[in-house]
Protein backbone atom coordinates (compact mmCIF):
# COMPACT_ATOMS: atom_id res chain seq x y z
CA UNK A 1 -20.37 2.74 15.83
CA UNK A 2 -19.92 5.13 13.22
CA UNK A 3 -17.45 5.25 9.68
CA UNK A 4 -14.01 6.60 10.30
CA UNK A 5 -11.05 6.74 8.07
CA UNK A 6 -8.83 3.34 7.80
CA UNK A 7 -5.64 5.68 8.41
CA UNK A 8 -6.98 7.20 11.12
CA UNK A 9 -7.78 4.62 13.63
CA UNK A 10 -5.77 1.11 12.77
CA UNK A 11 -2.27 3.05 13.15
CA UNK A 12 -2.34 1.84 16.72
CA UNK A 13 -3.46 -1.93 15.92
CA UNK A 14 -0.12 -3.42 16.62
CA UNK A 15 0.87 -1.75 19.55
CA UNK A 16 -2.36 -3.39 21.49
CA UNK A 17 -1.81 -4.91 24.76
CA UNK A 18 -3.96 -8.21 25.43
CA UNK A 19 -7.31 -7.63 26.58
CA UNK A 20 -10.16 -9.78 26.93
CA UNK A 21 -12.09 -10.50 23.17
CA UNK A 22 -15.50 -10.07 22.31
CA UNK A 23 -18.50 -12.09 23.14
CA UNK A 24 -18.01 -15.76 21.53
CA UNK A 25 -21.34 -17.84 22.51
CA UNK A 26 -19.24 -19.91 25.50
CA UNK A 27 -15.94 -20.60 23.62
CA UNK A 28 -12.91 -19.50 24.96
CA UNK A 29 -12.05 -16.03 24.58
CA UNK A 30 -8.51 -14.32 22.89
CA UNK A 31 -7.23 -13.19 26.00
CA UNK A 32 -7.97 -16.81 27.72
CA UNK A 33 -6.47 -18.78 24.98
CA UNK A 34 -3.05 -16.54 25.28
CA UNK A 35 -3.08 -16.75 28.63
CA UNK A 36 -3.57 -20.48 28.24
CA UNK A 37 -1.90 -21.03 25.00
CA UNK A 38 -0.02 -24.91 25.25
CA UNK A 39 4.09 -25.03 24.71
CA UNK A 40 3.36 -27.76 22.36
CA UNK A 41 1.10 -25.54 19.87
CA UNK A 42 1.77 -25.83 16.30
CA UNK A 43 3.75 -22.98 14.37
CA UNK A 44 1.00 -21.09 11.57
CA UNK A 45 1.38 -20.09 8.09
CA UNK A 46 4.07 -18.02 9.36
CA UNK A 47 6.36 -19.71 11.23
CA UNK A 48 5.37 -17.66 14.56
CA UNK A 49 6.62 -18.62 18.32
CA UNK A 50 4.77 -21.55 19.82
CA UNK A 51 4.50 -20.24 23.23
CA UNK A 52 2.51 -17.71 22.51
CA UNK A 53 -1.44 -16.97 22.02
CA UNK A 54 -2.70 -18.92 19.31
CA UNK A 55 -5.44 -18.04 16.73
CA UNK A 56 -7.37 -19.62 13.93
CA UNK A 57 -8.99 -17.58 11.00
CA UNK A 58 -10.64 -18.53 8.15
CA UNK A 59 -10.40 -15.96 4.89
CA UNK A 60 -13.46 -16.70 2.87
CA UNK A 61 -13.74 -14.86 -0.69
CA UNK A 62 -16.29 -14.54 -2.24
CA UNK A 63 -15.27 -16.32 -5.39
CA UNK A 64 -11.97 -16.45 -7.07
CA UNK A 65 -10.75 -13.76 -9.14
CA UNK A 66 -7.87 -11.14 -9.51
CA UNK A 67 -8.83 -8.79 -6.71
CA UNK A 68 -10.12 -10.89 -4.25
CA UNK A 69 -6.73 -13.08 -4.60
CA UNK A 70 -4.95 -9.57 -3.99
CA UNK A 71 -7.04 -9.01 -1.13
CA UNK A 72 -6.56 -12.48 0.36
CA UNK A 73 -2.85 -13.33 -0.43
CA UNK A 74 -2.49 -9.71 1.42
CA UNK A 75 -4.57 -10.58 4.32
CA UNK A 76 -2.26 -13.84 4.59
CA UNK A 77 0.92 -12.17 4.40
CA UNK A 78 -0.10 -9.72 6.87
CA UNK A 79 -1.04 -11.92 9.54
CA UNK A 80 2.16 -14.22 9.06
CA UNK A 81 3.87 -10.63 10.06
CA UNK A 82 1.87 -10.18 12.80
CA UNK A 83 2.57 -13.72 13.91
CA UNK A 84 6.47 -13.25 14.00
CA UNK A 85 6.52 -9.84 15.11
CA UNK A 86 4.35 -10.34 18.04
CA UNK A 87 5.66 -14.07 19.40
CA UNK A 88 1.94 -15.73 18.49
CA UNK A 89 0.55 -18.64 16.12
CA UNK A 90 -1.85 -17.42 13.49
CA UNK A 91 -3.19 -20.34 11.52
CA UNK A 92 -5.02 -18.89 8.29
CA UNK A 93 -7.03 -20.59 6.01
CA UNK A 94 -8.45 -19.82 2.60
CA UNK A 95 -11.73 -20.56 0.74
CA UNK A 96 -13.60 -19.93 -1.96
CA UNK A 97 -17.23 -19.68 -2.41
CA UNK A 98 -17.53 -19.96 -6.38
CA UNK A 99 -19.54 -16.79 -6.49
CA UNK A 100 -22.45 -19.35 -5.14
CA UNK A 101 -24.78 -18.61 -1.68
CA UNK A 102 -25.25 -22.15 -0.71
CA UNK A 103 -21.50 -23.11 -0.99
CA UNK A 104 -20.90 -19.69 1.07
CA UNK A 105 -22.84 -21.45 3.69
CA UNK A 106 -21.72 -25.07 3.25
CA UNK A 107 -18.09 -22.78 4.13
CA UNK A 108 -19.37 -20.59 7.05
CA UNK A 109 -21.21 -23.65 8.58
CA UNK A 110 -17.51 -25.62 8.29
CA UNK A 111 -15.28 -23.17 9.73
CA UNK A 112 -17.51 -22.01 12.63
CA UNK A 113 -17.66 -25.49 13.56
CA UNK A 114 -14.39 -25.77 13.82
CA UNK A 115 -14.00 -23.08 16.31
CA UNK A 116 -11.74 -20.48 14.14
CA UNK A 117 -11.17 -17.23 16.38
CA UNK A 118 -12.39 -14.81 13.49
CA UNK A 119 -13.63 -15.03 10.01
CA UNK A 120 -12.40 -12.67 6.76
CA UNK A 121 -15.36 -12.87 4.49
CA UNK A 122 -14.20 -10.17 1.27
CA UNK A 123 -16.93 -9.05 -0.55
CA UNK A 124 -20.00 -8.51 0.20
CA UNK A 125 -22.08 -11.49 0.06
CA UNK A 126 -19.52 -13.46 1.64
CA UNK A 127 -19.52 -10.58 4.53
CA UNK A 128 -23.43 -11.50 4.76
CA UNK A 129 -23.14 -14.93 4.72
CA UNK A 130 -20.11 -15.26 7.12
CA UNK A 131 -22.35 -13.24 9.61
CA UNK A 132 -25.63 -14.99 9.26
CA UNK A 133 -23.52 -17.91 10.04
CA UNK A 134 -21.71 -16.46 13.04
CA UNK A 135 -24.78 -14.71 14.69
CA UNK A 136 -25.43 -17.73 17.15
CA UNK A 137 -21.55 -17.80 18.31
CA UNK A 138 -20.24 -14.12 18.48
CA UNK A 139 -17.55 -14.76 16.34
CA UNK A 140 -15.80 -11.93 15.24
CA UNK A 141 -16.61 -10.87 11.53
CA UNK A 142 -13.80 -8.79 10.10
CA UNK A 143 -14.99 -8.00 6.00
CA UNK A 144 -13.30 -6.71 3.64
CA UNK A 145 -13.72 -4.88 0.38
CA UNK A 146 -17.71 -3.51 0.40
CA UNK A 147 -18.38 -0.79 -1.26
CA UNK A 148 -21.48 0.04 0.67
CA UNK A 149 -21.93 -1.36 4.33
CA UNK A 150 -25.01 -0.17 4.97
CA UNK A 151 -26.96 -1.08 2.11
CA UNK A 152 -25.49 -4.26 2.75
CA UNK A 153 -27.10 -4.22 5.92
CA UNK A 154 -23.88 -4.98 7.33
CA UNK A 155 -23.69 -1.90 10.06
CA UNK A 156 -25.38 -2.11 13.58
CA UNK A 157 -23.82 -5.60 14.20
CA UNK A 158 -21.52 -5.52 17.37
CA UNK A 159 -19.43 -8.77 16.31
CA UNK A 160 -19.19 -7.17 12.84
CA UNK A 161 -16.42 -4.66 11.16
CA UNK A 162 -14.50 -4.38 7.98
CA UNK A 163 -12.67 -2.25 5.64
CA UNK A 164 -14.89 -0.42 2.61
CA UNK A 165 -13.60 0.09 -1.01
CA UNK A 166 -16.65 2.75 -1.40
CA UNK A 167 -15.77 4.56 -4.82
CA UNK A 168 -15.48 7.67 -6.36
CA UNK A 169 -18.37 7.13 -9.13
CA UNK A 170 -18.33 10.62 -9.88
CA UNK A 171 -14.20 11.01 -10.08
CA UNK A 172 -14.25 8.36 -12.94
CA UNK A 173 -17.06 10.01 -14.73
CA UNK A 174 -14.44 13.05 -14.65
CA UNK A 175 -11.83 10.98 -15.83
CA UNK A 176 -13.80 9.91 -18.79
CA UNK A 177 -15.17 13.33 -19.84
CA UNK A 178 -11.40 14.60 -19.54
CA UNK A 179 -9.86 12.10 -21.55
CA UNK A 180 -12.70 12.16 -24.24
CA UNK A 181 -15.13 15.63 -23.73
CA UNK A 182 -17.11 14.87 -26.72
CA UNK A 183 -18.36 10.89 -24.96
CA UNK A 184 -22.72 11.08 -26.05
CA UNK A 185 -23.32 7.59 -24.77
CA UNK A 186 -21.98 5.44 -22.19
CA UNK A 187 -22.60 1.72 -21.36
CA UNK A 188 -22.88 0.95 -17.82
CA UNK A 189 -21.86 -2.63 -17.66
CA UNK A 190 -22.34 -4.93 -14.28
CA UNK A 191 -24.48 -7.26 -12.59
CA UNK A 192 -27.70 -7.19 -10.93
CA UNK A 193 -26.40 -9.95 -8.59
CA UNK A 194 -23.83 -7.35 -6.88
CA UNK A 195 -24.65 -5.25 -3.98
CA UNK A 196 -21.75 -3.34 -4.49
CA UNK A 197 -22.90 -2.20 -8.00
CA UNK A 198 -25.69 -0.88 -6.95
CA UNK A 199 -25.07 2.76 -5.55
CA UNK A 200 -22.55 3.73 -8.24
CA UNK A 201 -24.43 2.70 -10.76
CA UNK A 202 -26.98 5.43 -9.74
CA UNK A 203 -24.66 7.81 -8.74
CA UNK A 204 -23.50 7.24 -12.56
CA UNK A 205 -26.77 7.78 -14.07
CA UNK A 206 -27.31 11.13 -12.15
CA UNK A 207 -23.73 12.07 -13.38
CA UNK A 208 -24.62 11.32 -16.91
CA UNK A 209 -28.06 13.04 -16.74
CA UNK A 210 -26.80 16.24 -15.22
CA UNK A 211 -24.21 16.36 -18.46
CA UNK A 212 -26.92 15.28 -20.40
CA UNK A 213 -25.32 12.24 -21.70
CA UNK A 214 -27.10 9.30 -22.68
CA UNK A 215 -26.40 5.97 -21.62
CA UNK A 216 -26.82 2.20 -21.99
CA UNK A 217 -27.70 -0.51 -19.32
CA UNK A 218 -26.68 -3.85 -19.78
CA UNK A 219 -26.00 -6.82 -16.51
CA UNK A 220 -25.11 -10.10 -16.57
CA UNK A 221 -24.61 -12.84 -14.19
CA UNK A 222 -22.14 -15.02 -15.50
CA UNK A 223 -19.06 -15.17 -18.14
CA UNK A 224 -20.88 -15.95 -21.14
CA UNK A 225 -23.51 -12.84 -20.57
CA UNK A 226 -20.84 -10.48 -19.62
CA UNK A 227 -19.20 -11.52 -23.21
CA UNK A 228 -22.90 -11.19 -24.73
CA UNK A 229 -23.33 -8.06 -22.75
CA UNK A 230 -20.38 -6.18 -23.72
CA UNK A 231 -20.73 -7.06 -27.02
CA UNK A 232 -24.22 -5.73 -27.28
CA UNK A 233 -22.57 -2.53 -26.04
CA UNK A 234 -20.24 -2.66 -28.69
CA UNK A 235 -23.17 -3.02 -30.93
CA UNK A 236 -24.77 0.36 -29.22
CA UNK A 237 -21.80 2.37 -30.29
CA UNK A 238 -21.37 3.53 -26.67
CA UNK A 239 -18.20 5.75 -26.74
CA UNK A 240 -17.38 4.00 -22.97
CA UNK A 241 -18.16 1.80 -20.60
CA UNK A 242 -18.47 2.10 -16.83
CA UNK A 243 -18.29 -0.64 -14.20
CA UNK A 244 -18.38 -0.47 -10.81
CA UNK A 245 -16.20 -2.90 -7.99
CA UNK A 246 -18.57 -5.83 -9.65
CA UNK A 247 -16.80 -9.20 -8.83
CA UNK A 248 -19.24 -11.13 -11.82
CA UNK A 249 -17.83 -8.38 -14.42
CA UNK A 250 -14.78 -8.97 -12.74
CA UNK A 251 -14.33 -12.50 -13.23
CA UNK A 252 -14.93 -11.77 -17.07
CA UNK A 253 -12.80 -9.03 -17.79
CA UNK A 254 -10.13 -10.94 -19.63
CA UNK A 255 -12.93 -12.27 -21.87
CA UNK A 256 -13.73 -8.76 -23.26
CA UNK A 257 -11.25 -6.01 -22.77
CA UNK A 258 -9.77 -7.12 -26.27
CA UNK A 259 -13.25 -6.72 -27.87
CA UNK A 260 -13.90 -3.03 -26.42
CA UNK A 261 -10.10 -1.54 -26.97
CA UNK A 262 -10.29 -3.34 -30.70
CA UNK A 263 -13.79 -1.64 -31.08
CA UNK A 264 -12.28 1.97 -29.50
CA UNK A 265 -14.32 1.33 -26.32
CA UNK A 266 -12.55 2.28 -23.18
CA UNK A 267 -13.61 0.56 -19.83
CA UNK A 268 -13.53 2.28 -16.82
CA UNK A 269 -14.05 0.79 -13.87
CA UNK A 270 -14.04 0.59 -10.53
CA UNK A 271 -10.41 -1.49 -9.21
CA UNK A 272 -7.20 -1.71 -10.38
CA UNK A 273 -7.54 -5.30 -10.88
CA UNK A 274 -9.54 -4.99 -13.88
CA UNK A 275 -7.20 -2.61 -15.37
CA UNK A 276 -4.25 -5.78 -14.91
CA UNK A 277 -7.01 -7.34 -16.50
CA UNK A 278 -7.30 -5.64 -19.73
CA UNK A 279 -9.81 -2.66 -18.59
CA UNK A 280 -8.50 1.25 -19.42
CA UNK A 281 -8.65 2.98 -16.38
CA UNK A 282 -9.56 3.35 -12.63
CA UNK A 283 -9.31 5.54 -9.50
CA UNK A 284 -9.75 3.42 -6.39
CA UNK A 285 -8.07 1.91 -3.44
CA UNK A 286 -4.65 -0.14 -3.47
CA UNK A 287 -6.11 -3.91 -2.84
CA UNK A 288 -2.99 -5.31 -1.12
CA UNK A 289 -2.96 -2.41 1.21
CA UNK A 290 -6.65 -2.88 1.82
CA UNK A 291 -5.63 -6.38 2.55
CA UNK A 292 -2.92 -5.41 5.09
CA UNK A 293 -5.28 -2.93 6.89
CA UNK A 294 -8.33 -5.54 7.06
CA UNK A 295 -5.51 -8.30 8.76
CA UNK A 296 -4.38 -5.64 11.17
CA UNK A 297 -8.03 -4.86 11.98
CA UNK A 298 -8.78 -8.75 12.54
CA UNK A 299 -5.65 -8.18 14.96
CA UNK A 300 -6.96 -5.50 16.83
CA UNK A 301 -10.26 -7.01 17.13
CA UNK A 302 -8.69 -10.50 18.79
CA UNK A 303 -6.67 -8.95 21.39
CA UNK A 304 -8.75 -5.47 21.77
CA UNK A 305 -12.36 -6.86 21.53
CA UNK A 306 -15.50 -5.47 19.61
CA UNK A 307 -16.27 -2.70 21.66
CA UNK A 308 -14.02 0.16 20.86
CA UNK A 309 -14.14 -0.47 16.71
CA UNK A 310 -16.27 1.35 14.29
CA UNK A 311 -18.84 -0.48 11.95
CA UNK A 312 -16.32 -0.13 9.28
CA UNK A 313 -13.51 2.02 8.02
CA UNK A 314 -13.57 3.33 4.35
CA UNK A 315 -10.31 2.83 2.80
CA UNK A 316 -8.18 5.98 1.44
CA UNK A 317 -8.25 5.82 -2.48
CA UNK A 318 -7.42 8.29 -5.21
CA UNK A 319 -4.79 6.44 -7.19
CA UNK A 320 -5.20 6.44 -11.15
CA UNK A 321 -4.63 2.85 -12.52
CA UNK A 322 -4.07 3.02 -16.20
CA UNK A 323 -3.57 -0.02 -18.78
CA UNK A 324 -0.61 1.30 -21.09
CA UNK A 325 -1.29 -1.80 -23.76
CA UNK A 326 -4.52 -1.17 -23.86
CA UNK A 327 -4.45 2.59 -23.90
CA UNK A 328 -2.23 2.29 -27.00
CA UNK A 329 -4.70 0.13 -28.74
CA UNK A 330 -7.11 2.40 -28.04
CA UNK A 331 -5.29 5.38 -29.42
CA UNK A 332 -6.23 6.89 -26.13
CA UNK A 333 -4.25 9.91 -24.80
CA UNK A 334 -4.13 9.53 -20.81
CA UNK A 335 -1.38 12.47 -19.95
CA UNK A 336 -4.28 14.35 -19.13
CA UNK A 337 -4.96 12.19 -15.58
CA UNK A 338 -1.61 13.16 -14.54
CA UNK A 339 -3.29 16.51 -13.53
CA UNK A 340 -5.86 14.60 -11.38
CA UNK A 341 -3.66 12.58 -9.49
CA UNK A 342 -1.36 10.11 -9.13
CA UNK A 343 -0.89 8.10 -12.18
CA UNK A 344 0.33 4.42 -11.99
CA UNK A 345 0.91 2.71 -15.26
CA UNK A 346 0.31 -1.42 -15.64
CA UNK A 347 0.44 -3.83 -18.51
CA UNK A 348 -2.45 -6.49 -18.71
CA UNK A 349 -1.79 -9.90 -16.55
CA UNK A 350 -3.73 -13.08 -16.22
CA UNK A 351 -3.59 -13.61 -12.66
């Protein structure tokens, strides 16, 4: 199986007539429960017909924050459409692993147990967890949201597929030489923990040594060192910060975006989330419609089976997220994006 744009190939997802599932280590497959499904059945999430097929999935994030709860509440909301517009029962459930391995696997050993139908890991060490536990049974792993399948050694697998938020490292380093040209130092801000930092992180550094730009590393793990770390950039004097789709900086970004935009700083990074969060800027993928698209793929792969899907499909980005609050108390000029692409302005949240 090979990459293929998200647009491309899940157009046809809903229109899929009901055909037998993939392999599922002896439990009974999609097309056997619809064609078995009991009058009786409860209704899912969404209120779909009872004489239908039936399905159980589990959404497991990796921990809780902003985009992951887009991702998720999207996912939901997709498949309680699906349910009603195609006659069927989809019961969804979330969890949460806390960011933590062993809790990951506490969740995959739980819901595979219970005989779920599919499993929506997002991120990427729930994606690896989810199927480590699901190698034995087949299940079908549908992920969500990694930036780099194959370093995640998530490609190759045929009872795994997923949608990719892969970014545009070197777009946002031409963001943040067009909004500022005269940046000398950046601070590259994320943890060593992610898998998804990893790649643009050195894509970053090769941007900033081919401009000659000089730049500052600093990681953390956890919400007190990202509040240590950023403000060690802040002691640097870095004229910006980068981070990547990093769910520990993530989880912190309400702790510090007041601390860079009071100290000039801009943060650019690598979802729109953080930019509800407090961050400047970003050019990346729409979350909810990731979300929708990951759902409609966890479709297709119940009533289509394994076979004919791709080891993942990178999701189209190229939207400009920009903070207006924080842009004003940066004193930052961002008219000049508007020129790159499609701007869309937010104020900071706490969700």
């Amino acid at each position: 199986m090979k990459k293929r744009a998200v647009s491309v190939l899940l157009a046809a997802a809903m229109a899929a007539a009901m055909t037998a599932g993939c392999g599922n280590g002896g439990k009974e497959t999609p097309a056997e429960k619809a064609n078995g499904a009991d009058a009786g059945e409860e209704e899912s999430a969404g209120g779909a017909a009872a004489d239908g097929a039936s399905y159980k999935i589990a959404v497991v994030k990796q921990m809780d924050h902003a985009s992951l709860d887009e991702i998720a509440d999207a996912v939901c909301k997709e498949l309680e459409q699906i349910a009603v517009d195609n006659g069927i029962t989809i019961a969804s459930v979330v969890h949460s692993g806390q960011g933590d391995q062993s809790v990951l696997t506490q969740i995959g050993t739980q819901v595979l147990s219970g005989e779920v139908d599919a499993v929506i890991p997002i991120a990427t060490l729930a994606a690896q967890v989810m199927a480590s536990c699901a190698e034995e049974t087949k299940t079908p792993v549908i992920f969500a949201a990694i930036s780099d399948p194959e370093s995640a050694d998530m490609t190759g697998i045929d009872y795994v597929t997923g949608t990719s938020d892969a970014l545009n490292t070197a777009f946002i380093m031409d963001m943040m030489l067009a909004q500022n040209p005269d940046v000398q130092k950046v601070g590259l801000l994320y943890s060593l923990s992610e898998d998804n930092s990893a790649k643009p992180i050195a894509e970053a550094k090769a941007y900033l040594d081919e401009k000659g730009i000089s730049y500052v590393e600093k990681t953390a793990n956890t919400n007190d060192e990202v509040i240590t770390a950023a403000s060690a950039l802040i002691g640097e004097q870095v004229d910006a910060v980068f981070t990547p789709t990093d769910n520990v900086i993530m989880s912190a970004e309400l702790a510090i975006y007041e601390a860079l935009a009071s100290a000039g700083i801009p943060h650019y990074t690598g979802a729109d989330s953080f930019v509800r969060n407090g961050a400047f800027a970003t050019c990346g993928v729409n979350y909810t419609e990731l979300g929708r698209e990951t759902a409609d793929l966890a479709y297709r792969a119940l009533t289509e089976g394994m076979d004919g899907l791709e080891d993942y499909y990178l999701m189209d980005g190229g939207i400009i997220t920009v903070n207006t609050e924080t842009a004003e108390a940066l004193g930052a000029d961002y008219s000049v994006f508007a020129d790159m692409g499609e701007v869309v302005e937010v104020t900071t949240t706490e969700e």
